[in-house]
N, C-alpha and C. Protein backbone atom coordinates (compact mmCIF):
# COMPACT_ATOMS: atom_id res chain seq x y z
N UNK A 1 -114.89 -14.97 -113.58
CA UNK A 1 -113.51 -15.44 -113.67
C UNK A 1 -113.18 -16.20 -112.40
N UNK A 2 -112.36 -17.03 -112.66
CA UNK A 2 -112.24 -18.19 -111.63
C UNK A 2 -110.70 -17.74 -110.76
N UNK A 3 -110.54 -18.42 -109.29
CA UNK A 3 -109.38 -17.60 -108.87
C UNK A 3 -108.21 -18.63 -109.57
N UNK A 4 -108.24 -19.69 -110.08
CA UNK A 4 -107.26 -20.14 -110.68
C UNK A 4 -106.74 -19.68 -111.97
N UNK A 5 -107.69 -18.86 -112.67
CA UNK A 5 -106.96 -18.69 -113.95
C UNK A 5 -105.69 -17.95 -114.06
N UNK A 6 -105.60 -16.87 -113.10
CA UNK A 6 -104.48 -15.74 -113.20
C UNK A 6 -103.55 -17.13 -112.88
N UNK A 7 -103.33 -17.64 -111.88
CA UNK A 7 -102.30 -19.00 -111.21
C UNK A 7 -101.89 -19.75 -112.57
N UNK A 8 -102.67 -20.08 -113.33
CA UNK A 8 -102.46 -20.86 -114.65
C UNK A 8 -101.59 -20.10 -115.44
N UNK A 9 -101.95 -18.37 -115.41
CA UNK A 9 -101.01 -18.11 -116.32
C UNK A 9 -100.07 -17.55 -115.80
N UNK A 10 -99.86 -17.62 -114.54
CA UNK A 10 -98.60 -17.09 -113.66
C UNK A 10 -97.37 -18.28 -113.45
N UNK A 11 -98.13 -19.65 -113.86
CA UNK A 11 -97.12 -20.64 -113.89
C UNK A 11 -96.77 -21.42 -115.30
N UNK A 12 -97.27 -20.94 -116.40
CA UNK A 12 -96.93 -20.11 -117.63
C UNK A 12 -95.98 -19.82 -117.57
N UNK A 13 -95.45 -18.50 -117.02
CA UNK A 13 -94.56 -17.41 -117.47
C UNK A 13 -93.61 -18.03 -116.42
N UNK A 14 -93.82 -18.41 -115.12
CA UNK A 14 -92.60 -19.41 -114.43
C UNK A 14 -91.98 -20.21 -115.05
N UNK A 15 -92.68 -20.93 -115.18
CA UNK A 15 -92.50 -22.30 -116.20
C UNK A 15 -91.35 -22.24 -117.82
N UNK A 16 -91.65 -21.11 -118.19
CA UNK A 16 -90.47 -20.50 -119.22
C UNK A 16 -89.50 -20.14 -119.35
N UNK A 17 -89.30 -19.66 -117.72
CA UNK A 17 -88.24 -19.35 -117.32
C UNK A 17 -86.90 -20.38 -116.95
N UNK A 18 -85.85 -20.28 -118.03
CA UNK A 18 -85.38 -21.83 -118.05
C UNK A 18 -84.43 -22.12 -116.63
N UNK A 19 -83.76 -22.97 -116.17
CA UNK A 19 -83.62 -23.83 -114.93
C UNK A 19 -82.00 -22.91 -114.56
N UNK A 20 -81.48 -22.81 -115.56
CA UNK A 20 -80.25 -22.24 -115.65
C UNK A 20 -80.14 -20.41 -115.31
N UNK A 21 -81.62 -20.03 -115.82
CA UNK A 21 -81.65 -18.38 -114.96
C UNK A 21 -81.74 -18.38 -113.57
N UNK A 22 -82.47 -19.35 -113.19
CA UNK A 22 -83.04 -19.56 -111.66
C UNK A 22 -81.84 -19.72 -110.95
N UNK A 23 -81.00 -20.80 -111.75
CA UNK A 23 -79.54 -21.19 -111.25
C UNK A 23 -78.81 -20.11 -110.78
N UNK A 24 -78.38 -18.96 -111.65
CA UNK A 24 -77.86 -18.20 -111.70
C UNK A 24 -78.12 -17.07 -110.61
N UNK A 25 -79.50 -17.15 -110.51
CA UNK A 25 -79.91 -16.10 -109.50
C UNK A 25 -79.99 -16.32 -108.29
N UNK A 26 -79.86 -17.98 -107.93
CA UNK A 26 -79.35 -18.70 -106.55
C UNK A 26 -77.83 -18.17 -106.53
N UNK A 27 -76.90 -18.74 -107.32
CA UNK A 27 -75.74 -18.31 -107.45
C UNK A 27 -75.39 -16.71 -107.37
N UNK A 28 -76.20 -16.10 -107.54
CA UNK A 28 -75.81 -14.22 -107.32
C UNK A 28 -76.27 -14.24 -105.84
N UNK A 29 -77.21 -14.39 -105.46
CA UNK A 29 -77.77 -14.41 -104.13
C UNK A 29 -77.09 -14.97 -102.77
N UNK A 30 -76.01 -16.45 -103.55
CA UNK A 30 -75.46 -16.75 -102.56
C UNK A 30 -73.75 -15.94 -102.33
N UNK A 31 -73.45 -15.88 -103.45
CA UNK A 31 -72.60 -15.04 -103.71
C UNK A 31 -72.67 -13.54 -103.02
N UNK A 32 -73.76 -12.65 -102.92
CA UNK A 32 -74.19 -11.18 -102.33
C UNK A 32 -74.23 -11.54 -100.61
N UNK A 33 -74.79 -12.53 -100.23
CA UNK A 33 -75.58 -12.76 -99.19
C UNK A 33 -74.69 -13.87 -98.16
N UNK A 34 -74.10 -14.66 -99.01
CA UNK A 34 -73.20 -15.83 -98.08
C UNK A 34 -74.12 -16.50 -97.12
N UNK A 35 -74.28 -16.77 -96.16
CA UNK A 35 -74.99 -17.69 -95.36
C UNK A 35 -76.46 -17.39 -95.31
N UNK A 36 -76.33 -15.44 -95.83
CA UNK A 36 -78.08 -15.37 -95.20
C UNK A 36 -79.05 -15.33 -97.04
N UNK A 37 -78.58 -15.47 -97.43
CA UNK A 37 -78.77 -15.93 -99.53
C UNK A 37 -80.11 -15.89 -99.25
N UNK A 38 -80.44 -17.33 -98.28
CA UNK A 38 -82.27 -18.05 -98.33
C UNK A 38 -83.06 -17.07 -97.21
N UNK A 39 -82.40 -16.38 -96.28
CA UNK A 39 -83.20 -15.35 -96.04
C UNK A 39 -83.62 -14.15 -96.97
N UNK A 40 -82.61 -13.80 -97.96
CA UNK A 40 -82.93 -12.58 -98.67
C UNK A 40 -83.90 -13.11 -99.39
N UNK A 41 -83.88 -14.36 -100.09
CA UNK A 41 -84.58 -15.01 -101.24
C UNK A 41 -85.82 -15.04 -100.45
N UNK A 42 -86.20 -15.32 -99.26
CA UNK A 42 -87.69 -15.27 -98.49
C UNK A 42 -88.11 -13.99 -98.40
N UNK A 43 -87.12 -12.92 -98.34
CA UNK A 43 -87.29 -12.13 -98.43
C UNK A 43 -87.96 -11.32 -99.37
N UNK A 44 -87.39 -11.81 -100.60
CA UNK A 44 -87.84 -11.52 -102.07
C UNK A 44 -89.07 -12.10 -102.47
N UNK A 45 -89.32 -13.16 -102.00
CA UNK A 45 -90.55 -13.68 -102.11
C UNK A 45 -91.77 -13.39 -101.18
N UNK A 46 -91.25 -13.01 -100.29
CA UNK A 46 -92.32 -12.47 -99.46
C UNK A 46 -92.79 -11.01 -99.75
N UNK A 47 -91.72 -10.09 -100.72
CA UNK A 47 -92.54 -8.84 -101.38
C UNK A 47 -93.27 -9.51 -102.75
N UNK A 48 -92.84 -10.18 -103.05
CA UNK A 48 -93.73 -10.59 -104.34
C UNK A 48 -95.16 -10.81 -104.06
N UNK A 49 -95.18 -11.88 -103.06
CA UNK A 49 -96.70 -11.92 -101.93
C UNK A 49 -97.43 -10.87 -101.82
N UNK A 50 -96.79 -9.54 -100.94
CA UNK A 50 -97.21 -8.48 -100.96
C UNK A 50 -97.62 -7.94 -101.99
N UNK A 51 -96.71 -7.77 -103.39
CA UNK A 51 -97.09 -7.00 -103.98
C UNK A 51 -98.29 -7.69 -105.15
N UNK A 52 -98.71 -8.97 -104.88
CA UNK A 52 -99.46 -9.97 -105.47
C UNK A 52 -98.66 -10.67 -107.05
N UNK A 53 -97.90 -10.40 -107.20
CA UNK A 53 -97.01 -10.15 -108.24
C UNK A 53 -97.26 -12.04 -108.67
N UNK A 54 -97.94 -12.74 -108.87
CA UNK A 54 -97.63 -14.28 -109.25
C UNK A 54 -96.86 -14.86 -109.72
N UNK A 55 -96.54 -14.46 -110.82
CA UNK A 55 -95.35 -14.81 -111.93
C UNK A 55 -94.04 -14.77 -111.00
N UNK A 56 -93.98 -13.59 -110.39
CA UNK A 56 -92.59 -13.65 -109.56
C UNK A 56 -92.89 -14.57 -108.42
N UNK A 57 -93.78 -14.45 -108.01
CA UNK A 57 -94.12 -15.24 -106.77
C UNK A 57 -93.77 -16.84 -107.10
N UNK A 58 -94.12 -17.28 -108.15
CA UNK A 58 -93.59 -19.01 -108.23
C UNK A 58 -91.92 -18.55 -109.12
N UNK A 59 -91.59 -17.77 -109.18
CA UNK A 59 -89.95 -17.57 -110.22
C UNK A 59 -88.87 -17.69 -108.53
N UNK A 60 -89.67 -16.59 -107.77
CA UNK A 60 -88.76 -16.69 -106.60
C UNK A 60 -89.08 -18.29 -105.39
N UNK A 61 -90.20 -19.01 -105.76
CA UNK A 61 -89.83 -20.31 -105.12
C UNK A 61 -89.01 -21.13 -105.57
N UNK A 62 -89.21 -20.97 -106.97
CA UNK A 62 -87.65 -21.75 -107.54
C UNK A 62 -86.47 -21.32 -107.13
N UNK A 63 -86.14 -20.17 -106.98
CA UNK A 63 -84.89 -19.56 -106.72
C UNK A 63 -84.63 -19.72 -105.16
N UNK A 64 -85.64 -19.82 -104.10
CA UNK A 64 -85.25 -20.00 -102.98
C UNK A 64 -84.88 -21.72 -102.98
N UNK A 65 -85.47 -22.40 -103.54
CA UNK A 65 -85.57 -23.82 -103.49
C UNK A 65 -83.82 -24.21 -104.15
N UNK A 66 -83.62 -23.60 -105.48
CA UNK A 66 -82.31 -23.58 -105.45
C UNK A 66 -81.23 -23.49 -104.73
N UNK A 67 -81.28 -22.22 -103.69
CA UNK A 67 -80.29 -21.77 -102.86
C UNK A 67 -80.29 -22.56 -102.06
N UNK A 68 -81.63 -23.21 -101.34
CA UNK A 68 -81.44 -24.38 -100.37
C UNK A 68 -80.92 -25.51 -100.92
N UNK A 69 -81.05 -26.17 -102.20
CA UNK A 69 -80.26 -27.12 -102.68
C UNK A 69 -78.84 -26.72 -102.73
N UNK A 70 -78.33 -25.91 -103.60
CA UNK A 70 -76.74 -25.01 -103.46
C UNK A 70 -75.91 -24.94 -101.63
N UNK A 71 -77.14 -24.40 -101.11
CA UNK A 71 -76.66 -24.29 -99.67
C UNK A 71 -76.04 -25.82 -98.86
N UNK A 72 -76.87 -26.63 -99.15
CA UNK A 72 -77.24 -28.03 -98.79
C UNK A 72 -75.96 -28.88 -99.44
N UNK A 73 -75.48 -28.77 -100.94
CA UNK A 73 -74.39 -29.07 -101.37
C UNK A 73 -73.16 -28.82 -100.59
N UNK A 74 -73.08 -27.70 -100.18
CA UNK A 74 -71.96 -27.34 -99.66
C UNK A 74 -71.38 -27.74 -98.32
């Protein structure tokens, strides 16, 4: 087994996840967190790392990438 296959289907199950959940979960994050939102969200993504978790691991780059766009709006 190749190390890309799990990645293929970990950006699969990202990939499904539609633009408007991600939205939402920037929006709760900035909402909980106020200025420090993209730290928690690195935060969150950096246990996903840990816990090898893939699927979450590319769900929470969208969601940090959001908050920095959201953040950036403002």
């Amino acid at each position: 087994m190749s190390n890309i296959s799990p990645i293929g289907g970990a950006l699969h199950v990202a990939s499904v996840v539609p633009d408007a959940w991600v939205h939402k979960a920037a929006d709760k994050l900035i909402e909980k967190y106020g200025a420090d939102a993209m730290t928690e969200a690195g935060r969150l993504l950096s246990l996903a790392v840990t816990r090898r978790e893939q699927d979450r691991i590319l769900i929470m780059l969208r969601v940090q990438f959001a908050v920095a766009l959201q953040a950036s709006a403002d």
